[in-house]
N, C-alpha and C. Protein backbone atom coordinates (compact mmCIF):
# COMPACT_ATOMS: atom_id res chain seq x y z
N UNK A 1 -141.63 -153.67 54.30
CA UNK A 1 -142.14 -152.69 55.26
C UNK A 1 -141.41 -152.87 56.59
N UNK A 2 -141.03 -151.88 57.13
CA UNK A 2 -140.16 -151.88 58.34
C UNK A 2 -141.25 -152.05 59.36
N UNK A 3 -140.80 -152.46 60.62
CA UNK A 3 -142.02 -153.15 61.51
C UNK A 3 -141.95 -151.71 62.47
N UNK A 4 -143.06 -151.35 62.98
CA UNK A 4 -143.50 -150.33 63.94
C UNK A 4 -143.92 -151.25 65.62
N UNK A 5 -143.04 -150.34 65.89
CA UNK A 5 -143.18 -150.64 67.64
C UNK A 5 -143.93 -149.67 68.44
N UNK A 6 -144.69 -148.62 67.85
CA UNK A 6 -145.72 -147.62 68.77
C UNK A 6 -146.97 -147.97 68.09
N UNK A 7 -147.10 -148.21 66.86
CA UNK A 7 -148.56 -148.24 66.29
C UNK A 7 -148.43 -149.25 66.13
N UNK A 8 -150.00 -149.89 65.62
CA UNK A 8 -150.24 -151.06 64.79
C UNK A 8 -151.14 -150.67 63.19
N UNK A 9 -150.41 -150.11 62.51
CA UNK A 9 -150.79 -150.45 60.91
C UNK A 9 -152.15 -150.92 60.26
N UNK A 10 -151.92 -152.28 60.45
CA UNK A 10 -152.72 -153.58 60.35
C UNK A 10 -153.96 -153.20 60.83
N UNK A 11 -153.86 -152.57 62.19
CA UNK A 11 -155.45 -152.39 62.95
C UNK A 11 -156.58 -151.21 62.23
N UNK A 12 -155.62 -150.31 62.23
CA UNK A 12 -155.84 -148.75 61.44
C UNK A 12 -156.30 -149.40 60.02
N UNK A 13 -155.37 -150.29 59.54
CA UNK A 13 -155.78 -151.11 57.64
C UNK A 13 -157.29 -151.83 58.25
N UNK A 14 -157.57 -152.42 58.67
CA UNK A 14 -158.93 -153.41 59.43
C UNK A 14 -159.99 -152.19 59.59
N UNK A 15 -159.50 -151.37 60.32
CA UNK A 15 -160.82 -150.26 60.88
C UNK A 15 -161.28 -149.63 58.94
N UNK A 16 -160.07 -149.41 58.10
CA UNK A 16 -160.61 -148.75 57.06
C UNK A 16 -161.43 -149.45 56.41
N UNK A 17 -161.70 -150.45 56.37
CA UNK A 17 -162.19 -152.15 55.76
C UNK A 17 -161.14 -152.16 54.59
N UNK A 18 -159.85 -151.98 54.73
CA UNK A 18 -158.55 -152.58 53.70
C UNK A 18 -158.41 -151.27 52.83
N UNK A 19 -159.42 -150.56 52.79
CA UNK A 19 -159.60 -148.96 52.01
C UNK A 19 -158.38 -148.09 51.83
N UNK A 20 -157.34 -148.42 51.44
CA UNK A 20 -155.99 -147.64 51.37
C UNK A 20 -155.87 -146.33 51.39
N UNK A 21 -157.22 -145.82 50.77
CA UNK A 21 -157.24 -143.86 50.94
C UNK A 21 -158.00 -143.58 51.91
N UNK A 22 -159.12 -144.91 52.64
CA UNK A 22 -159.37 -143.98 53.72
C UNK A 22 -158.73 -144.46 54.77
N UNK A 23 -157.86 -145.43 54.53
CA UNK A 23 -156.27 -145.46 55.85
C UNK A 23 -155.33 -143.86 55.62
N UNK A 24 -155.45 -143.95 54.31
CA UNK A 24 -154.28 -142.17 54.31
C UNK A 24 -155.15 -141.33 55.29
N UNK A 25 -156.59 -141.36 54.95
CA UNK A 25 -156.92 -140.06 55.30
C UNK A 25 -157.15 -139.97 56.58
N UNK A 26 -157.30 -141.19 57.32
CA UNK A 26 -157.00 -141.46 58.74
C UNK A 26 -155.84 -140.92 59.18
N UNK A 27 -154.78 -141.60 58.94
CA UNK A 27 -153.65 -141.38 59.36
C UNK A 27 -153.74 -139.67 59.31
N UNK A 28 -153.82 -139.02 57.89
CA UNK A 28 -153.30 -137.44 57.83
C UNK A 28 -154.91 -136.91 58.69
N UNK A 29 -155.81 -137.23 59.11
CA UNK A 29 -156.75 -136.90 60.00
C UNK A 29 -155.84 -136.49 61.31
N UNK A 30 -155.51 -138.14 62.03
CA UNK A 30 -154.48 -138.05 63.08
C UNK A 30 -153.48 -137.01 63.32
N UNK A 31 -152.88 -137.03 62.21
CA UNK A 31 -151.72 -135.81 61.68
C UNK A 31 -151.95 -134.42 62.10
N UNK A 32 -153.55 -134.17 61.34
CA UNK A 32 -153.71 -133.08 61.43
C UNK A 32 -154.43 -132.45 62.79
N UNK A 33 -155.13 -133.26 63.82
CA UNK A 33 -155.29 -133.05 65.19
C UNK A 33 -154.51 -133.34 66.20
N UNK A 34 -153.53 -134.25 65.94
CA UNK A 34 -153.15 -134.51 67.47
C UNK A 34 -152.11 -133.67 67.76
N UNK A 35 -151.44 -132.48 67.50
CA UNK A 35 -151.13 -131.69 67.84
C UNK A 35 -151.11 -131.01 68.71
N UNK A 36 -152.96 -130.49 68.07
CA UNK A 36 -153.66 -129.43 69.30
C UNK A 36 -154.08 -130.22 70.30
N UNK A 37 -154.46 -131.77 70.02
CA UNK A 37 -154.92 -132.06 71.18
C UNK A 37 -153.82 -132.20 72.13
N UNK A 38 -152.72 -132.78 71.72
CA UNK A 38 -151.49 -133.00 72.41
C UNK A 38 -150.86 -131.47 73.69
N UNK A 39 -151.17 -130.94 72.60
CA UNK A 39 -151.40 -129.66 73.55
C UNK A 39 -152.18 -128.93 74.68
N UNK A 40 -153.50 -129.11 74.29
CA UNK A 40 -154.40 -129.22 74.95
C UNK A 40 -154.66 -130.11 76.17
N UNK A 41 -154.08 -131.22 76.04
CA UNK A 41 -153.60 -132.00 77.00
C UNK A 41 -151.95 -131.21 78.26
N UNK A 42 -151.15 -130.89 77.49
CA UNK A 42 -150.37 -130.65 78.53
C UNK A 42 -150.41 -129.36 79.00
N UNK A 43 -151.73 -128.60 78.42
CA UNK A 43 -151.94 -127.02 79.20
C UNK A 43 -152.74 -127.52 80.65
N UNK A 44 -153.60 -128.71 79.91
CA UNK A 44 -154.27 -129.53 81.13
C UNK A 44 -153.39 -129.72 82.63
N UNK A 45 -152.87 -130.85 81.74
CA UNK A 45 -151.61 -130.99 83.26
C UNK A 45 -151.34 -129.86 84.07
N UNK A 46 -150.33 -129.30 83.16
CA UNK A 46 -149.40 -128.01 83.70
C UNK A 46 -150.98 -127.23 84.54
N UNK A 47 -151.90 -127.11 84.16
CA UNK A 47 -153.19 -126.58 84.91
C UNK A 47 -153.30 -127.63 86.74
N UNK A 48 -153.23 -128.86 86.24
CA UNK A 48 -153.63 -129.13 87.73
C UNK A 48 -155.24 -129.69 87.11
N UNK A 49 -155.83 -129.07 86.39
CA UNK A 49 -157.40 -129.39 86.44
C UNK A 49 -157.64 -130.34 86.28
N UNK A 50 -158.13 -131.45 87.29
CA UNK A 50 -158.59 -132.63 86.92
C UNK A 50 -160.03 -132.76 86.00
N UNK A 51 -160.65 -132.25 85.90
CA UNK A 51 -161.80 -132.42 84.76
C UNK A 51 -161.01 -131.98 83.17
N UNK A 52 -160.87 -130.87 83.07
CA UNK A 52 -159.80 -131.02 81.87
C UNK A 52 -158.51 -131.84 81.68
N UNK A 53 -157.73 -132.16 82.56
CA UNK A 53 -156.92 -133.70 82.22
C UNK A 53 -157.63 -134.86 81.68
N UNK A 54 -158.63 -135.27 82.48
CA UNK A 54 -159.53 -136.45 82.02
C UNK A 54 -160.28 -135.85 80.95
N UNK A 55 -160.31 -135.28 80.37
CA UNK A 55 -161.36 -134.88 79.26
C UNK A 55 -160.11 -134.76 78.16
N UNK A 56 -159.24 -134.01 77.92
CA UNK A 56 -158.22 -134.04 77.31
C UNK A 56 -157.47 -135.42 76.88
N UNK A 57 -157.21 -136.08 77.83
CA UNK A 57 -156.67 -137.68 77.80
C UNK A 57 -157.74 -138.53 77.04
N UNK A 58 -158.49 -138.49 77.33
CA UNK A 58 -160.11 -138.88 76.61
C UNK A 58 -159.98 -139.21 75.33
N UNK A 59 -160.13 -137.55 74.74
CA UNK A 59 -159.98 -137.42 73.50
C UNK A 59 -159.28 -137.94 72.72
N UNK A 60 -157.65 -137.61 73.28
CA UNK A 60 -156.59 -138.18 72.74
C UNK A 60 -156.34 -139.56 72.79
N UNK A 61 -156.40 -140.20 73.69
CA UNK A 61 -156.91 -141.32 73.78
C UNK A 61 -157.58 -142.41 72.49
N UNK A 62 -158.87 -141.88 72.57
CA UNK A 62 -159.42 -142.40 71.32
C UNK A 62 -158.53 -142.59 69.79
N UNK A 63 -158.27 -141.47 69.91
CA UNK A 63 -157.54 -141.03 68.38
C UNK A 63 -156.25 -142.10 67.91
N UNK A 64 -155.57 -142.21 69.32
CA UNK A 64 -154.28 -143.12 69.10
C UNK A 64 -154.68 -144.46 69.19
N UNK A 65 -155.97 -145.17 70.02
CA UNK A 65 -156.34 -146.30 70.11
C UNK A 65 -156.78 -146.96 68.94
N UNK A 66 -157.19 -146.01 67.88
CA UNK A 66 -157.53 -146.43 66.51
C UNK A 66 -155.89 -146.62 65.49
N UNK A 67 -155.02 -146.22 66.05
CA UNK A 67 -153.89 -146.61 65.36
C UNK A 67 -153.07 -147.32 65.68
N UNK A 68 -153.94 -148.26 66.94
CA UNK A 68 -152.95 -149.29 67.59
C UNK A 68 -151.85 -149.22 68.60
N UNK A 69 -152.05 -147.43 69.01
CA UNK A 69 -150.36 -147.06 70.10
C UNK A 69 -151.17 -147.77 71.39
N UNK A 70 -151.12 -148.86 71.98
CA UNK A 70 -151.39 -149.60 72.91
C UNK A 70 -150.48 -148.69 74.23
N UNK A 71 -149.24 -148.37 74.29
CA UNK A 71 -148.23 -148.26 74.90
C UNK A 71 -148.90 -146.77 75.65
N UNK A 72 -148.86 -145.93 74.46
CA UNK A 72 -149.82 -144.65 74.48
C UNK A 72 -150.89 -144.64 75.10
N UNK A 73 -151.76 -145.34 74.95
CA UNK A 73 -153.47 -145.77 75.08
C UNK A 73 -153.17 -145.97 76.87
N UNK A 74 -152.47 -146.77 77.07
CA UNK A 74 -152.27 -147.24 78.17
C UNK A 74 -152.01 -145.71 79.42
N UNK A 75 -150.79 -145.09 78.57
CA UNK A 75 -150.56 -144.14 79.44
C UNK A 75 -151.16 -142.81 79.29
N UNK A 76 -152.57 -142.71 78.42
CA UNK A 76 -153.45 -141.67 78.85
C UNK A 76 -154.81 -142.48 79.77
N UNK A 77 -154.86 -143.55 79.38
CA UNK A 77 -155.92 -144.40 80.49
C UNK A 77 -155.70 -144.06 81.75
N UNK A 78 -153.93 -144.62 82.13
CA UNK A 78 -153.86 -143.86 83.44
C UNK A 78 -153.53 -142.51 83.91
N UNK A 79 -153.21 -141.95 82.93
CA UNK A 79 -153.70 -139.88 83.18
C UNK A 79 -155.04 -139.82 83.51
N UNK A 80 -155.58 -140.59 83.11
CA UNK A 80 -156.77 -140.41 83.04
C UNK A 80 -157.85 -140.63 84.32
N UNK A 81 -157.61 -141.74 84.59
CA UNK A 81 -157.67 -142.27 86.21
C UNK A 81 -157.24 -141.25 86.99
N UNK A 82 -156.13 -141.09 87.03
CA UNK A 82 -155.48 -140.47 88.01
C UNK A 82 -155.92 -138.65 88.28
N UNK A 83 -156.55 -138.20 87.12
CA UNK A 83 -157.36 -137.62 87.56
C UNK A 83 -158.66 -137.57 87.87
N UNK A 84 -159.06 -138.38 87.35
CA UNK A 84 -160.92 -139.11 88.38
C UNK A 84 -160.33 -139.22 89.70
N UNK A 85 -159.50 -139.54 89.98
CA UNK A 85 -158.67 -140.09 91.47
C UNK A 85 -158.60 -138.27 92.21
N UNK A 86 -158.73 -137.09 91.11
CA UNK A 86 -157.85 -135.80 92.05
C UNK A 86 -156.37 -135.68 92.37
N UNK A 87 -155.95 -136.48 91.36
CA UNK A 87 -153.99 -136.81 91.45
C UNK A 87 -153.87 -136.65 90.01
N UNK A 88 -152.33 -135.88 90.17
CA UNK A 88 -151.27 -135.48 89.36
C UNK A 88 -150.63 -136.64 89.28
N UNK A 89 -149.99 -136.13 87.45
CA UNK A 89 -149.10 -137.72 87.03
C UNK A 89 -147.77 -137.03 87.60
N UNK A 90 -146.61 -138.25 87.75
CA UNK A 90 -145.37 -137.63 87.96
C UNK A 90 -144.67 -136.94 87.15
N UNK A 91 -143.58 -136.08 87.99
CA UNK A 91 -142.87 -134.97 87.02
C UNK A 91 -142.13 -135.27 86.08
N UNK A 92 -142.35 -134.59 84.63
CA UNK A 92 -141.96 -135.83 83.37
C UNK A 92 -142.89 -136.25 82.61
N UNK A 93 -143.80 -136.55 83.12
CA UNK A 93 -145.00 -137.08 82.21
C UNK A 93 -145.06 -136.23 81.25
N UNK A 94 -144.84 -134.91 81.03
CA UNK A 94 -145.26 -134.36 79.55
C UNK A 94 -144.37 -134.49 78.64
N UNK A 95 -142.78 -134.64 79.20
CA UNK A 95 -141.78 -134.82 78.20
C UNK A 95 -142.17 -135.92 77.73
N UNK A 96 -142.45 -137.38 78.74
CA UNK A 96 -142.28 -138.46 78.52
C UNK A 96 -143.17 -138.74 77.28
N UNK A 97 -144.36 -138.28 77.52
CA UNK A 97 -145.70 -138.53 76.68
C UNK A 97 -145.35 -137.57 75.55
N UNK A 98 -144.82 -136.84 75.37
CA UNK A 98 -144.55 -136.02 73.94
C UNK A 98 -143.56 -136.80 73.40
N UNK A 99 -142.58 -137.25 74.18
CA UNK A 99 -141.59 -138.17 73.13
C UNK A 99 -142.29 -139.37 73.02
N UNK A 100 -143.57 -139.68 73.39
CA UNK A 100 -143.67 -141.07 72.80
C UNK A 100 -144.77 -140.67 71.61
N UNK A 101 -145.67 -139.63 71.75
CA UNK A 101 -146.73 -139.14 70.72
C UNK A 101 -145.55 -138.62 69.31
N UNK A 102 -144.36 -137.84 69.45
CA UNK A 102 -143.50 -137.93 68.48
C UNK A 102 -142.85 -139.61 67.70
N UNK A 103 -142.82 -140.54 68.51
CA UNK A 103 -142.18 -141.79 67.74
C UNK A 103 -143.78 -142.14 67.11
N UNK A 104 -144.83 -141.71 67.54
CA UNK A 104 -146.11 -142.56 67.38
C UNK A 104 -146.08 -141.69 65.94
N UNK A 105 -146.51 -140.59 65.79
CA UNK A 105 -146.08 -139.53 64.96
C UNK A 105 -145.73 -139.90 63.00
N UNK A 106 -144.19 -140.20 64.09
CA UNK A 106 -143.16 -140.91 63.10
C UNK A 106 -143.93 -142.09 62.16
N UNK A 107 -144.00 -142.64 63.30
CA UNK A 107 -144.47 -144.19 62.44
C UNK A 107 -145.78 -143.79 61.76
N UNK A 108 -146.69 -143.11 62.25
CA UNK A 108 -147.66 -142.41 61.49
C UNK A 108 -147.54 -142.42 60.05
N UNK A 109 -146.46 -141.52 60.23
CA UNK A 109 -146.37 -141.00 58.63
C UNK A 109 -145.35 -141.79 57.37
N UNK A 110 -144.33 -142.10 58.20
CA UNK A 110 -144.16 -143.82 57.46
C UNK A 110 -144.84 -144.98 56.98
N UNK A 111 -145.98 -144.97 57.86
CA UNK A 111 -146.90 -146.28 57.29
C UNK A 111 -147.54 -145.57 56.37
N UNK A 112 -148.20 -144.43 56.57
CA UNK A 112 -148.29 -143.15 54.87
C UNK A 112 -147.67 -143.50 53.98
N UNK A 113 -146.33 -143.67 53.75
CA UNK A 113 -145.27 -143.75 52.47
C UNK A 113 -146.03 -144.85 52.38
N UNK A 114 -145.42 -146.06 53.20
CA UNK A 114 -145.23 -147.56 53.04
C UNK A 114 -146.10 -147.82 52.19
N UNK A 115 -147.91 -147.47 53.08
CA UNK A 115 -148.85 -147.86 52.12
C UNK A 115 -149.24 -147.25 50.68
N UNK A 116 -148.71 -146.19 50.54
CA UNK A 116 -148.61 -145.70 49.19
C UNK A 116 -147.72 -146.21 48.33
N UNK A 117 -146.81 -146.83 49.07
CA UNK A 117 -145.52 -147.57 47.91
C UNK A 117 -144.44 -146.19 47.61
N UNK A 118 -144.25 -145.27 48.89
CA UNK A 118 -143.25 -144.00 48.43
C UNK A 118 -141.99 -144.48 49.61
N UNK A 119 -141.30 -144.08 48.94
CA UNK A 119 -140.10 -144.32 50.09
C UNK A 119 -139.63 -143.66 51.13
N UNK A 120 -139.55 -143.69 52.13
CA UNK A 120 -138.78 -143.36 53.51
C UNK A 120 -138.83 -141.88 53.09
């Protein structure tokens, strides 16, 4: 198994209690929302609205903290703040945070194969 540097696997395997199909169905759960939320999040931003930023980050938030993106987790915590605060993240933050929800993504659906025993 190739080692993942955005998720943690292992944590997501622990939360299922070792349950291999309900780690798939986690993972393709993840799959199948964080999209819109991802979206929903940067209509937020691009809005300015601090109650919908923090509510948006929230959400998303949760979702990736169960798959171990610490890195992620971290940087909607402080979206998140920062609008309880009435402050905008800096310019970039949506590219930045979409290219890291895409590597998170990735590894997502790789640890899918892995734990099924399908290849790359």
């Amino acid at each position: 198994m190739q080692p993942c540097r955005h998720i943690d696997p292992a944590l997501l395997l622990r939360a299922a209690c070792q349950d291999l199909a309900l780690f798939r169905a986690l993972c393709q759960t993840y799959l199948d929302t964080a999209p819109a939320m991802a979206a929903q999040l940067a209509q937020a931003v691009r809005s300015g609205t601090p109650q919908a930023i923090a509510h948006s980050s929230h959400g998303l938030r949760g979702s990736v903290a169960l798959l171990g993106a610490t890195a992620l987790v971290s940087r909607l915590a402080a979206l998140e703040q920062l609008a309880r605060q009435q402050e905008r993240p800096a310019p970039g933050w949506i590219d930045d945070t979409a290219l890291l929800l895409a590597q998170v993504e990735t590894e997502v659906r790789r640890s899918m194969a892995e734990f099924q025993g399908t290849p790359d």
